[in-house]
N, C-alpha and C. Protein backbone atom coordinates (compact mmCIF):
# COMPACT_ATOMS: atom_id res chain seq x y z
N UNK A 1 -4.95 6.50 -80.17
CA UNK A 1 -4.93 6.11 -78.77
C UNK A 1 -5.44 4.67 -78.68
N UNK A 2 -4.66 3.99 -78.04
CA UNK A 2 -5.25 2.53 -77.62
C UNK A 2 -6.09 2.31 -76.52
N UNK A 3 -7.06 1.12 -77.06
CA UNK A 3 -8.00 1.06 -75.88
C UNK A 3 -7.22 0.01 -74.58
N UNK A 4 -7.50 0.23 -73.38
CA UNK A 4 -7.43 -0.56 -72.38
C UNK A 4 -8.50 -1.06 -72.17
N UNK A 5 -8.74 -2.40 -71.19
CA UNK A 5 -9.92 -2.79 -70.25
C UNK A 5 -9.79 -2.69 -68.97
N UNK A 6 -10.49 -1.88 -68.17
CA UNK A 6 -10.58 -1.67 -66.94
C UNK A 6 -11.89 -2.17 -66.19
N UNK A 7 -11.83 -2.70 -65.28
CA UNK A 7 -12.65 -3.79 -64.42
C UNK A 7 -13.16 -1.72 -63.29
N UNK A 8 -14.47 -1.95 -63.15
CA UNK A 8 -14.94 -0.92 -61.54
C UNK A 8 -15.29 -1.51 -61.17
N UNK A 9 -14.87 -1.75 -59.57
CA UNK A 9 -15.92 -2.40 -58.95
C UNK A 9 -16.58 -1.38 -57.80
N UNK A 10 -17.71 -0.95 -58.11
CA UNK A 10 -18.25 -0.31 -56.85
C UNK A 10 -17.98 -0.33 -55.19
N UNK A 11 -17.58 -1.55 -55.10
CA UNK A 11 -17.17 -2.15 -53.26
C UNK A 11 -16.21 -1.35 -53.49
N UNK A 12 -15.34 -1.75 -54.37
CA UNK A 12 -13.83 -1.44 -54.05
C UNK A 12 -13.82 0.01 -53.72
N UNK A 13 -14.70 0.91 -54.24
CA UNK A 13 -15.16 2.48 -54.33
C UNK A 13 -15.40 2.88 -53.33
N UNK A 14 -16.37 2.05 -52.64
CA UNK A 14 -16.93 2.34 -51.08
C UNK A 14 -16.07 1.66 -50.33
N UNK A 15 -15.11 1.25 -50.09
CA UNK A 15 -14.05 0.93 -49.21
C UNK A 15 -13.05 2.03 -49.18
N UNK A 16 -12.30 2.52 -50.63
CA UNK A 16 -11.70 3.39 -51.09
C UNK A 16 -12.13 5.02 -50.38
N UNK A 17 -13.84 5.05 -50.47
CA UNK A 17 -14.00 6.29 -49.60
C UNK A 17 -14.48 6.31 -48.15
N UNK A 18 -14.21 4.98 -47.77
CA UNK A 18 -14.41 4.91 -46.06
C UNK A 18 -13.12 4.77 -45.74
N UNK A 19 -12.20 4.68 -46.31
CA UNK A 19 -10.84 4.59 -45.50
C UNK A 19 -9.98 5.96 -45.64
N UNK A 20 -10.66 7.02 -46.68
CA UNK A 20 -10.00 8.43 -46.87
C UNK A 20 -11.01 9.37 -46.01
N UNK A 21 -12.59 8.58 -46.06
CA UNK A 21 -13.45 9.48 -45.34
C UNK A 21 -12.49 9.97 -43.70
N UNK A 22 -12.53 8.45 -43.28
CA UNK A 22 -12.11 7.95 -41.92
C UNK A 22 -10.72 8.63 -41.88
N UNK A 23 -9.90 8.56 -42.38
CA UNK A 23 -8.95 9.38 -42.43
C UNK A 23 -9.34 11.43 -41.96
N UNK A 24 -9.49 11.88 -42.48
CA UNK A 24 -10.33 13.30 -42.80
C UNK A 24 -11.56 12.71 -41.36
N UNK A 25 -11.98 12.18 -40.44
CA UNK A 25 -12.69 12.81 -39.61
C UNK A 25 -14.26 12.42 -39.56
N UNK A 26 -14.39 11.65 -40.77
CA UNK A 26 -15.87 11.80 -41.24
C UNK A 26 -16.14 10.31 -40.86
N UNK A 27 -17.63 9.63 -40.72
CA UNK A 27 -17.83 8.33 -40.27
C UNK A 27 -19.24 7.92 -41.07
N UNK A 28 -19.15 7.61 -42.12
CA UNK A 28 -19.91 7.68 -43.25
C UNK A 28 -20.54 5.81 -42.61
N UNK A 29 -21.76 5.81 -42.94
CA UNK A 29 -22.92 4.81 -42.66
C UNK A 29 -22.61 4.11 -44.28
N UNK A 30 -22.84 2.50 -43.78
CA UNK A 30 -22.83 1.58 -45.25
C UNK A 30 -23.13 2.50 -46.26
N UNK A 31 -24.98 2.73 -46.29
CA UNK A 31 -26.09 3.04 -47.15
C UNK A 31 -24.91 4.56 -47.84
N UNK A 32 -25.05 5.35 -47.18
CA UNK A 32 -23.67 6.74 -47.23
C UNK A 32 -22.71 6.30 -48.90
N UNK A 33 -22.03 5.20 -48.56
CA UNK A 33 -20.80 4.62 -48.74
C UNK A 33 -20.95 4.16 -50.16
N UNK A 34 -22.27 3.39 -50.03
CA UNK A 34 -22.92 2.49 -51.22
C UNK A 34 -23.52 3.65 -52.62
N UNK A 35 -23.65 4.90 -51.93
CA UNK A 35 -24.53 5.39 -52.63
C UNK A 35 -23.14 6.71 -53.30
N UNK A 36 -22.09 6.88 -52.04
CA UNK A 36 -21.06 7.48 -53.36
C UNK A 36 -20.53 7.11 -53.99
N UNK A 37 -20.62 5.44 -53.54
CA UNK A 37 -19.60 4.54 -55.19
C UNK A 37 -20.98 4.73 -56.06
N UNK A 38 -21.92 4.28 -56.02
CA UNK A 38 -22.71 4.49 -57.32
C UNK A 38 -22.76 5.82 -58.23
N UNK A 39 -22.73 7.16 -57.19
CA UNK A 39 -22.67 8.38 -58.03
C UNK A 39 -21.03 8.53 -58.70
N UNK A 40 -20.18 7.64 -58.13
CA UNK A 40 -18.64 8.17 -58.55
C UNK A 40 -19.24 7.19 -60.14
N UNK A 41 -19.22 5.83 -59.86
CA UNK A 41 -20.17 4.80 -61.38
C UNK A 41 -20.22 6.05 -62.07
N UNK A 42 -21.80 6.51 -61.86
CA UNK A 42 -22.08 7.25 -63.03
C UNK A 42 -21.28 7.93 -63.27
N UNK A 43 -20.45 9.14 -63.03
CA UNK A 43 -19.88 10.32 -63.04
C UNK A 43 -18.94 9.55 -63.98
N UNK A 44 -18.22 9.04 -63.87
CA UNK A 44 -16.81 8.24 -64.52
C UNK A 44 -17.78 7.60 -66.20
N UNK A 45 -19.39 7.36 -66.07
CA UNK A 45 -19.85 6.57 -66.99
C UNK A 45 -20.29 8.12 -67.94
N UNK A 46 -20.64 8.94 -67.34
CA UNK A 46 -21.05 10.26 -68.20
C UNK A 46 -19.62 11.20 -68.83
N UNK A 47 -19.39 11.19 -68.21
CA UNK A 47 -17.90 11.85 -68.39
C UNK A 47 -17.01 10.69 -69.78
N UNK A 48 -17.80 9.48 -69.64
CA UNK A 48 -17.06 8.49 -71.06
C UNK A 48 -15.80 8.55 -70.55
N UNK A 49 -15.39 7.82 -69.45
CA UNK A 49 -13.76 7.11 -69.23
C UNK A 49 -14.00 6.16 -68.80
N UNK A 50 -15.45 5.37 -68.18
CA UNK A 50 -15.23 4.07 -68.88
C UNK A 50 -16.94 3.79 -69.31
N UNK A 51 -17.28 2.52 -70.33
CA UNK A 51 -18.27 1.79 -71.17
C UNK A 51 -18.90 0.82 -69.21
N UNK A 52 -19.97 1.31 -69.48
CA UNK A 52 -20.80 0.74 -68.68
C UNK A 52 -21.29 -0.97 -69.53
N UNK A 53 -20.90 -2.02 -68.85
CA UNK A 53 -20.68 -3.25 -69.80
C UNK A 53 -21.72 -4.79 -68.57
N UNK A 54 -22.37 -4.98 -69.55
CA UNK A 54 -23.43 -5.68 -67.90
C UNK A 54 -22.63 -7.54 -68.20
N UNK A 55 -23.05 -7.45 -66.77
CA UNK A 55 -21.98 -8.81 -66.54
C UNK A 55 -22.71 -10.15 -66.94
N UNK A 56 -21.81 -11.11 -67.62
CA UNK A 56 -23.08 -12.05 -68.15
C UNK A 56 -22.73 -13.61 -67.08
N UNK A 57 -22.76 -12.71 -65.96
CA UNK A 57 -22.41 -14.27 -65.09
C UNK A 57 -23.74 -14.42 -64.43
C-alpha cells in the first residue's frame, strides 16, 4: 500500500460540523464546535489514519 499526505485542519472540521449540525436542527456554540474538531483530531490520530506531525512554521 502506498503512502499519501494528507493536510487536517481542525477549522475546516468545525465548519464541516456546523454546517451538517445546522442542517439536522442543532446550533452548536464556537467553544461546542472547537472541541468536536479536536476529539474527531484525536479519534482519526488513535485509530492511525493519519501521523499527528507538528508544524515547523
Amino acid at each position: 500500500m502506498r503512502e499519501i499526505e494528507v493536510f487536517i485542519d481542525t477549522e475546516e472540521i468545525a465548519e464541516f460540523f456546523f454546517h451538517e449540525l445546522v442542517k439536522r436542527g442543532y446550533v452548536p456554540s464556537e467553544e461546542e464546535l472547537e472541541e468536536i474538531a479536536d476529539i474527531t483530531f484525536e479519534y482519526l490520530i488513535e485509530k492511525s489514519i493519519i501521523d499527528e506531525e507538528e508544524d515547523d512554521e
